[in-house]
Protein backbone atom coordinates (compact mmCIF):
# COMPACT_ATOMS: atom_id res chain seq x y z
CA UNK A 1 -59.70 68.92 83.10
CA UNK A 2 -60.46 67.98 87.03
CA UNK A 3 -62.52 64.80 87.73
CA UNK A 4 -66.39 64.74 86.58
CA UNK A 5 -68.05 63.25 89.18
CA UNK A 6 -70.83 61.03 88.38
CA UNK A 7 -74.35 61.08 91.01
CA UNK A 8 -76.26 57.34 89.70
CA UNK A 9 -79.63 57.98 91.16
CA UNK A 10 -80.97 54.00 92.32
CA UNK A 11 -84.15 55.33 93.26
CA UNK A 12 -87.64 54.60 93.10
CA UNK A 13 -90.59 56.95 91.12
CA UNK A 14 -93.35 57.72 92.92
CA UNK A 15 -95.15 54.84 90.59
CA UNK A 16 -97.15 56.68 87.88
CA UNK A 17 -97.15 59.95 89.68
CA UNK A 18 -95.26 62.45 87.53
CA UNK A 19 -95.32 65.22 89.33
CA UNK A 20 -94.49 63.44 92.80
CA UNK A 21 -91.62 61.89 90.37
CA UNK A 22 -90.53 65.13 89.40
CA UNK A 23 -90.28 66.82 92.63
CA UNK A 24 -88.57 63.84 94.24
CA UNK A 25 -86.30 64.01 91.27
CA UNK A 26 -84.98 67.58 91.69
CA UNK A 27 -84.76 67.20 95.51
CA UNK A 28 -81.80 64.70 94.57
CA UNK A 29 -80.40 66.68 91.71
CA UNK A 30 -79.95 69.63 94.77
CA UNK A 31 -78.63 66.70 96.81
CA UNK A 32 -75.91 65.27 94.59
CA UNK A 33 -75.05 68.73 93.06
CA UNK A 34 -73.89 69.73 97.27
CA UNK A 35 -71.94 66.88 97.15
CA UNK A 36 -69.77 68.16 94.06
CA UNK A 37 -72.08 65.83 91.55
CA UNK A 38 -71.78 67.39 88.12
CA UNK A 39 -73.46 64.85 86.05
CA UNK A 40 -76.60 63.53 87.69
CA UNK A 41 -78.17 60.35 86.03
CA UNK A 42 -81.51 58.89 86.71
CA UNK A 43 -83.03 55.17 85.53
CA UNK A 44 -84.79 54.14 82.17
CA UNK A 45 -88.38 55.76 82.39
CA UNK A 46 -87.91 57.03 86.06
CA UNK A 47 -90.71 59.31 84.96
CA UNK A 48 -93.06 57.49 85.96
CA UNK A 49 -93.04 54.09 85.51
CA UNK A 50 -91.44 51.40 83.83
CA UNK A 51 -95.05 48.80 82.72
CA UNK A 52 -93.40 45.55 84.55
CA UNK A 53 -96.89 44.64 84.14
CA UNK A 54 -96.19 43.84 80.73
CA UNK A 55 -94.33 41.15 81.65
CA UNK A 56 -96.52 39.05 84.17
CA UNK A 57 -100.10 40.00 83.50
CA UNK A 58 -101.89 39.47 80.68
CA UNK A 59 -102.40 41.91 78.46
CA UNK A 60 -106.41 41.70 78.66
CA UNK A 61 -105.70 42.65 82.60
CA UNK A 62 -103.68 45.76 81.24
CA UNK A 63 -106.04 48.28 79.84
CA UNK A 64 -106.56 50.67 83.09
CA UNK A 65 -102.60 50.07 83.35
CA UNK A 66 -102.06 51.56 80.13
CA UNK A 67 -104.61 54.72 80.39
CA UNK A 68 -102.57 54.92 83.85
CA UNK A 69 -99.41 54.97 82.26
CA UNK A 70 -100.62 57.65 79.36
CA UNK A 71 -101.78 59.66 81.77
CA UNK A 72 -98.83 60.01 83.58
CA UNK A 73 -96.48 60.33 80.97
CA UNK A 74 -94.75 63.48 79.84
CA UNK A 75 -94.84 65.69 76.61
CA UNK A 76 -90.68 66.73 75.89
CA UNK A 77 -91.25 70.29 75.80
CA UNK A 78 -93.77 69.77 78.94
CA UNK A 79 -93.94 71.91 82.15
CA UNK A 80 -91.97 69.24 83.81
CA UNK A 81 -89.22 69.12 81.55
CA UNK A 82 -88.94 72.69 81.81
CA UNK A 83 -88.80 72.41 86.16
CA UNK A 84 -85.64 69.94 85.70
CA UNK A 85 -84.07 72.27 82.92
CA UNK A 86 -84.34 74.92 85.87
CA UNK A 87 -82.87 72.81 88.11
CA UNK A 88 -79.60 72.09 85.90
CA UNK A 89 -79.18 75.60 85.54
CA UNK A 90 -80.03 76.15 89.46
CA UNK A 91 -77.33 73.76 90.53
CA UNK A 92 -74.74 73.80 87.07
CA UNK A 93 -75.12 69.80 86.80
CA UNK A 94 -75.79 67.83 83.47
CA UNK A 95 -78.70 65.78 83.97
CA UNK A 96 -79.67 62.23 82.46
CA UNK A 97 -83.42 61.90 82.91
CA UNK A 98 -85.29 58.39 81.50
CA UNK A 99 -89.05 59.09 80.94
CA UNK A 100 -92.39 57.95 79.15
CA UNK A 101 -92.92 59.88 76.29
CA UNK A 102 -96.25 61.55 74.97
CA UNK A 103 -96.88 62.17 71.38
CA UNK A 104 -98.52 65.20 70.54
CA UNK A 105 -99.46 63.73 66.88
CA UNK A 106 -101.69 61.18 68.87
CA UNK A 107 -103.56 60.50 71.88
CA UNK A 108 -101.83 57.17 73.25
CA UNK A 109 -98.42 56.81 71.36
CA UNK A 110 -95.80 57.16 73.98
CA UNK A 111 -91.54 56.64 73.07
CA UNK A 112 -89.51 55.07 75.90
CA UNK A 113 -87.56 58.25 75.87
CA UNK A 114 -84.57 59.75 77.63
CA UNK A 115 -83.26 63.72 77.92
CA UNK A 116 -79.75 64.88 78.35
CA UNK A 117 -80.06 68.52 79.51
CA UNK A 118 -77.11 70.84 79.82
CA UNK A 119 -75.99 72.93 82.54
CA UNK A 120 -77.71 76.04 80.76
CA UNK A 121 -80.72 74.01 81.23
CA UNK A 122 -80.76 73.11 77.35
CA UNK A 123 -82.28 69.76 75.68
CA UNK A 124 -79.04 68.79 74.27
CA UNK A 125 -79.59 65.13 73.42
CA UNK A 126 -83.66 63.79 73.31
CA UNK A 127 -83.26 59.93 72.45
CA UNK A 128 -86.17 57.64 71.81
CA UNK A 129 -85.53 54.40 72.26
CA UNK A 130 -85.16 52.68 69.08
CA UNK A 131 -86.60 49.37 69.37
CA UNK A 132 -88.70 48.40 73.07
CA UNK A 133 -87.62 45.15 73.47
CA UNK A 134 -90.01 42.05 74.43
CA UNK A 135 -92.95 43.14 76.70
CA UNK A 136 -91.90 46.59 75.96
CA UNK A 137 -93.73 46.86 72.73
CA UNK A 138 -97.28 46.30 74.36
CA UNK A 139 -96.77 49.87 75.41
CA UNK A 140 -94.18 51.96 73.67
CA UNK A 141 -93.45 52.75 69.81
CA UNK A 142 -90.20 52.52 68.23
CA UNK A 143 -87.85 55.92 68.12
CA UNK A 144 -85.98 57.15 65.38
CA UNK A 145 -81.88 58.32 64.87
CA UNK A 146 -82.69 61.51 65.82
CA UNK A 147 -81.28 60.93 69.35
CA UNK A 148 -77.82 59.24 68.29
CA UNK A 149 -76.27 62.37 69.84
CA UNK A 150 -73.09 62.59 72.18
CA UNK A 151 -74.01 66.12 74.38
CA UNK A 152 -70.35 68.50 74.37
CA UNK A 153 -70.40 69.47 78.41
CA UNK A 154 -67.94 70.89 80.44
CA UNK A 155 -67.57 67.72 82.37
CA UNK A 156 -67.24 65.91 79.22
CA UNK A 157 -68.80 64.02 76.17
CA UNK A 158 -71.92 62.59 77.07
CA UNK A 159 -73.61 59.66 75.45
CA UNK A 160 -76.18 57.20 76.50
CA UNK A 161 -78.39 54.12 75.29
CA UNK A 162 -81.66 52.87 77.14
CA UNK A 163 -81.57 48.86 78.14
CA UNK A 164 -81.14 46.45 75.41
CA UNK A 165 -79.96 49.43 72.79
CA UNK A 166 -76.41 49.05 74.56
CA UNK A 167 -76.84 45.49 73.19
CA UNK A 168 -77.15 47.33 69.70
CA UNK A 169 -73.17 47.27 68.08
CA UNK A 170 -74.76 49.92 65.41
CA UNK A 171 -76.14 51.72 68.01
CA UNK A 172 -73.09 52.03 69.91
CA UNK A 173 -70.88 52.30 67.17
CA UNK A 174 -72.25 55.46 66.64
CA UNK A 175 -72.02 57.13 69.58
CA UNK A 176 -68.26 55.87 69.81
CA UNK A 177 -67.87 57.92 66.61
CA UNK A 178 -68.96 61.46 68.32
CA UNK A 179 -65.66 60.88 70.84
CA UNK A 180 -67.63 60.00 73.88
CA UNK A 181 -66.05 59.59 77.24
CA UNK A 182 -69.12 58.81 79.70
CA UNK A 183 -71.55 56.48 78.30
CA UNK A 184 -74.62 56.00 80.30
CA UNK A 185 -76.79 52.89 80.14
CA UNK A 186 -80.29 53.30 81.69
CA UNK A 187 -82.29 49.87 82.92
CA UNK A 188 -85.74 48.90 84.62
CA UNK A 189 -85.58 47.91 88.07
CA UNK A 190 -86.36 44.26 87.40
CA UNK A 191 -86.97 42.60 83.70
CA UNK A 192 -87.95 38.98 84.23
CA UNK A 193 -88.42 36.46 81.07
CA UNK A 194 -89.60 33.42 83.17
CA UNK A 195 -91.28 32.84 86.43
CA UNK A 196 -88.72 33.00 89.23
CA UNK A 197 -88.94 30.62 91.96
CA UNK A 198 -90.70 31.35 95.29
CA UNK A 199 -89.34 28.96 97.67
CA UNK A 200 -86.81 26.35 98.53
CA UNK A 201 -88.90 23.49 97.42
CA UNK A 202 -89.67 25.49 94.22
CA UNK A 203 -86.12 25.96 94.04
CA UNK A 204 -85.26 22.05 94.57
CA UNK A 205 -88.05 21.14 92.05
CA UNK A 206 -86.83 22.86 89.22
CA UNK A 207 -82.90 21.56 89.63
CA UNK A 208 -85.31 17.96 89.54
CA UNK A 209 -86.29 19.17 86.39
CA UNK A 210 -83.20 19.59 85.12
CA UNK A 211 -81.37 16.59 85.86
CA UNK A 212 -84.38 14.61 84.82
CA UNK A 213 -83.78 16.29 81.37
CA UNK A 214 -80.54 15.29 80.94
CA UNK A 215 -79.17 18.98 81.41
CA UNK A 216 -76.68 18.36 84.47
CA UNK A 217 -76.55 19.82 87.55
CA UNK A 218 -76.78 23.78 87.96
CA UNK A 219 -76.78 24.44 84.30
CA UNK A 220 -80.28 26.01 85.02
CA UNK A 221 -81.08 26.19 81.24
CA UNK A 222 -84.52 25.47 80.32
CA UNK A 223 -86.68 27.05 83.87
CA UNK A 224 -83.54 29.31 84.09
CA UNK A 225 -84.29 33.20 84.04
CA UNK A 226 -82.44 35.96 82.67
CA UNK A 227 -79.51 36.85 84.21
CA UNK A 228 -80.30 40.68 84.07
CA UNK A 229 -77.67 41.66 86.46
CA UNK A 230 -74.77 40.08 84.46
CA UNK A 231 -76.08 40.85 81.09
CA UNK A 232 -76.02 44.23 82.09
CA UNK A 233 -72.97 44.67 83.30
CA UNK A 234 -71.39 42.37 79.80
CA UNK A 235 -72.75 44.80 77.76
CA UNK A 236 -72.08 48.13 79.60
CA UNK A 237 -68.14 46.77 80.14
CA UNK A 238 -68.21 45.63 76.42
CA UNK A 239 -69.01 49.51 75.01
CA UNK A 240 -66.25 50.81 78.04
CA UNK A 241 -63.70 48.59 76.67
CA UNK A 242 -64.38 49.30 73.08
CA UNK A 243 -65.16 53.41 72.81
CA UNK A 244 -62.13 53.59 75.93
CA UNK A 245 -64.98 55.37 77.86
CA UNK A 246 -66.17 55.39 81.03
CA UNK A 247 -69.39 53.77 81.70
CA UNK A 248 -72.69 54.77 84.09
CA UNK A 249 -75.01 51.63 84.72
CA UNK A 250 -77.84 53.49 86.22
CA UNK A 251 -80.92 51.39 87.24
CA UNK A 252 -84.47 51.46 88.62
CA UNK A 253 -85.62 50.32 92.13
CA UNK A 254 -88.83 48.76 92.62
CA UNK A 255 -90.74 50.57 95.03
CA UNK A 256 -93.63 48.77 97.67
CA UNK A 257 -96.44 51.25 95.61
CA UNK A 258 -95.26 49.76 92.22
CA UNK A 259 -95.58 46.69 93.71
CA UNK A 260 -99.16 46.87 95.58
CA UNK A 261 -100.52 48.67 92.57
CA UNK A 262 -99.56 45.95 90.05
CA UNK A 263 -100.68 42.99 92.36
CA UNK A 264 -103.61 44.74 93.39
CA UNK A 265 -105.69 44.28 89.51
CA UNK A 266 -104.74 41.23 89.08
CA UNK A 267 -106.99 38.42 88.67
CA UNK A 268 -103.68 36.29 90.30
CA UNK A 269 -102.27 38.04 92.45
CA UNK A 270 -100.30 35.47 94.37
CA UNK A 271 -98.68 34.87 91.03
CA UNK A 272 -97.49 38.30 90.14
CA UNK A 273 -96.25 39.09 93.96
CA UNK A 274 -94.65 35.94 93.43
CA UNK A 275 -92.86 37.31 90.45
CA UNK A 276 -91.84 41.13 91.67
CA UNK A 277 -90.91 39.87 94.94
CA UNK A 278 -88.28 37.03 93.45
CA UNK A 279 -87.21 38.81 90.41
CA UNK A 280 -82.97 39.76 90.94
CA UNK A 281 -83.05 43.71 91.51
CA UNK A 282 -81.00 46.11 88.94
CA UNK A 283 -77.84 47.07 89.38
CA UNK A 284 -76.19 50.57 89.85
CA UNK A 285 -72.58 50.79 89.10
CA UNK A 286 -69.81 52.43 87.52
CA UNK A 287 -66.84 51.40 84.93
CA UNK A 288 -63.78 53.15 83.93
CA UNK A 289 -62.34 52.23 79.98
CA UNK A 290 -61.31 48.76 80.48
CA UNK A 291 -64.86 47.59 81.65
CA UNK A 292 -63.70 47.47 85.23
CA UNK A 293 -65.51 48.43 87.81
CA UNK A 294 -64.76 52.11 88.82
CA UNK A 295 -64.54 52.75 92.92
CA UNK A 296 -67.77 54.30 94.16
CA UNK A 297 -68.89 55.90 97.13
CA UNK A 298 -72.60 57.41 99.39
CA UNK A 299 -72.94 60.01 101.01
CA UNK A 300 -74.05 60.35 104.41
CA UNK A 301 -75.72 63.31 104.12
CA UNK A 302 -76.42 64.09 108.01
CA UNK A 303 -72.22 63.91 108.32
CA UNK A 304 -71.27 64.14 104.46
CA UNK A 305 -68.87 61.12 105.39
CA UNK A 306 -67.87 58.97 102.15
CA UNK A 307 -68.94 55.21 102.80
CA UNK A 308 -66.66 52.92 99.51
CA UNK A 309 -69.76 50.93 97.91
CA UNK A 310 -69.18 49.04 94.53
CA UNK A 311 -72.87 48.81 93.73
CA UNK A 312 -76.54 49.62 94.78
CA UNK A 313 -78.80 46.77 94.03
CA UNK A 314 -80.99 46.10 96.86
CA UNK A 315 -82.02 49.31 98.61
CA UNK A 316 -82.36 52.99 97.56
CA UNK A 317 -79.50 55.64 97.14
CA UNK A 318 -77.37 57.70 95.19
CA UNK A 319 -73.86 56.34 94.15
CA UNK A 320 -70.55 58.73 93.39
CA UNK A 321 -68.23 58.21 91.54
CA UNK A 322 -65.14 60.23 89.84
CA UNK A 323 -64.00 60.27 86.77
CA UNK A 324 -60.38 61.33 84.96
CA UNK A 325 -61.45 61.74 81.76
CA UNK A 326 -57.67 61.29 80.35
CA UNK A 327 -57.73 57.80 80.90
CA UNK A 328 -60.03 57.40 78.23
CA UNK A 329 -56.82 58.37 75.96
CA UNK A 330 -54.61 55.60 76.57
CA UNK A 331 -56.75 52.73 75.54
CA UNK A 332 -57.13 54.28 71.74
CA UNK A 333 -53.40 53.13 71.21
CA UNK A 334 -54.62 49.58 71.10
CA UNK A 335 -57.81 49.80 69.87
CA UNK A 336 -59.19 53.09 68.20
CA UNK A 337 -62.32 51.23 66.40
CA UNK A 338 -63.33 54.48 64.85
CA UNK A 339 -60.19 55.53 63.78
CA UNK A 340 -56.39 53.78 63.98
CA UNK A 341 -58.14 50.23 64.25
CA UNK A 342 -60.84 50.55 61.96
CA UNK A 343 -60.87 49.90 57.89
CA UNK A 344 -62.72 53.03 56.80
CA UNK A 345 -62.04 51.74 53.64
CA UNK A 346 -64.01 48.25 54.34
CA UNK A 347 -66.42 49.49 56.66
CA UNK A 348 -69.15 52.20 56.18
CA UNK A 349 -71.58 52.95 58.89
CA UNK A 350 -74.24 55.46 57.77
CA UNK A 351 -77.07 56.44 60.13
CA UNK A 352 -80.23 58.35 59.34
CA UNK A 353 -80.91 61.48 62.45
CA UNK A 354 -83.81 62.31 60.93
CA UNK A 355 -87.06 63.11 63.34
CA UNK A 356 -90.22 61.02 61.94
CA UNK A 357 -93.85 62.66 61.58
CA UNK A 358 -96.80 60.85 60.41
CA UNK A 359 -98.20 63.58 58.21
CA UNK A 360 -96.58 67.05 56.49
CA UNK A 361 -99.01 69.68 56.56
CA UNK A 362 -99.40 72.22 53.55
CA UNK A 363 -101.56 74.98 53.38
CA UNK A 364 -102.66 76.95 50.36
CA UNK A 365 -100.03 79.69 50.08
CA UNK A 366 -97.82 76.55 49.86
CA UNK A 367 -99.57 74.78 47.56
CA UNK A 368 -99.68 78.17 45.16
CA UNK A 369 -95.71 78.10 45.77
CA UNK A 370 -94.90 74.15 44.82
């Protein structure tokens, strides 16, 4: 098989604008598929927004937000899922696509979702995230096991997990199990837990803190926030060394709309700037199946010239990278944990794929049959 190579779209949505979303979205899947892309992956809930609100305003601040946020999410078998299934047949790529969710069994429910569609333009994996972690449940519902799905290509088997699922062992367990060679983990463009600080003498005040608790110098525990950027990467290198696969870390990037939107309603503004403007930026990245980082490249697209560039963090772009799938092989000699190095005698994973409705419908001709 030749190399797949991987586009990792570190982009900004147009913030709760589907549509605007969607058509900036297939202007880069025509982008990365003239630069030989065949697999095209785009952030957790690129379409349209990912509710950092959550996270720094109170929820009482939140309700326009939200009806935002419905709004401007999509249905799965919507007219804008059915533009980027054009587009993977258009250009032959596999694309990755994280999105809100609506629910046509209610009004509000919305799944932090994500689509893998084929290149004959098919829905071959929909996932719904199974758990939204922290802040995340203020606006999304748990999935189901219906999306624990690895999608057969013909640049490979495709897997992928949204945010904290890849910190899910059962969760990644079974994708392992479905021989996949690219897994793709999806993340927000920032996900702070505490407030970060502004300024140098914010900075200064909270190592004061520290050593006046008796926690030693640069431990940073207590005011400390969460190391997104390294978690991220543990956890995506973790699955890459364990399923010998290579790995996609493909995050969000926090746009100047998102921010003057989510400043602009709130009662402390100052505050929540404070917050989205210090908050460490998501990472965009690449691994191969040891958990090392795999070289990457842009694209200058006025010269098509290859620029070597081991991340994207802090500014907009899209990030190559190749892949030789046969290295995934090697690594199963050592440690095949779903076959030569697992007990299957010991151990029994069993996971239900079952799609969840809130009511079954029968009419009377079915009623007369039962």
């Amino acid at each position: 098989m030749a190399p797949t190579r991987v586009a990792a779209c570190h982009v900004a949505s147009h913030f709760l604008s589907a549509q605007k979303s969607v058509d900036k979205a297939i202007s880069l899947i025509h982008q990365a598929a003239k630069n030989s892309a065949n697999l095209v992956v785009f952030p957790e809930t690129y379409l349209s927004a990912f509710p950092i609100w959550s996270a720094i305003r109170p929820p009482t601040e939140n309700h326009d937000l939200f009806h935002r946020m419905v709004q401007e999410s999509l249905y799965a078998d919507g007219e804008e899922v059915r533009l980027l299934q054009e587009a993977a047949r258009e250009t032959k790529t596999v694309i990755s696509m994280g999105f809100s969710e609506k629910y046509r069994a209610s009004t509000a429910c919305l799944y932090n979702s994500n689509l893998i569609i084929n290149t004959m333009g098919e829905v071959a994996v929909h996932h719904r995230k199974l758990m939204p972690t922290f802040f995340e449940k203020l606006t999304w519902s748990p999935g189901d096991g219906y999306g624990l799905r690895v999608a057969d290509t013909p640049y490979g088997r495709v897997g992928g997990l949204i945010c904290g699922e890849n910190t899910n062992p059962l969760a990644r367990y079974s994708l392992m199990a479905q021989r996949e060679q690219i897994h793709i983990s999806s993340w927000p463009p920032i996900w702070p837990t505490r407030v970060p600080a502004s300024s140098p003498k914010e900075k200064e005040k909270e190592e004061g803190d520290r050593l006046s608790q008796g926690q030693g110098q640069g431990q940073g525990q207590a005011p400390a926030n969460y190391d997104n950027v390294l978690a991220n990467r543990l956890r995506a290198a973790a699955h890459c060394f364990e399923a010998k696969c290579f790995g996609v870390m493909c995050s969000g990037f926090l746009g100047q709309d998102a921010i003057d939107i989510i400043v602009s309603g709130s009662r402390s503004p100052g505050h929540v700037k404070g917050v989205l403007d210090n908050s460490p930026r998501g990472v965009s990245m690449f691994l191969d199946p040891t958990g090392t980082p795999l070289p990457s490249f842009t694209v200058e697209e006025d010269t098509k010239t290859q620029r070597p560039k081991e991340f994207l963090q802090n500014e907009e772009g899209v990030l190559y990278a190749d892949m030789d799938l046969d290295r995934c092989i090697e690594g199963k000699q050592y440690h095949d944990v779903v076959g030569g190095y697992q007990r299957l005698d010991v151990f029994q994973l069993q996971v239900n794929r079952s799609r969840r409705d809130p009511v079954v419908f029968t009419e009377g001709s079915d009623i007369e049959e039962l």
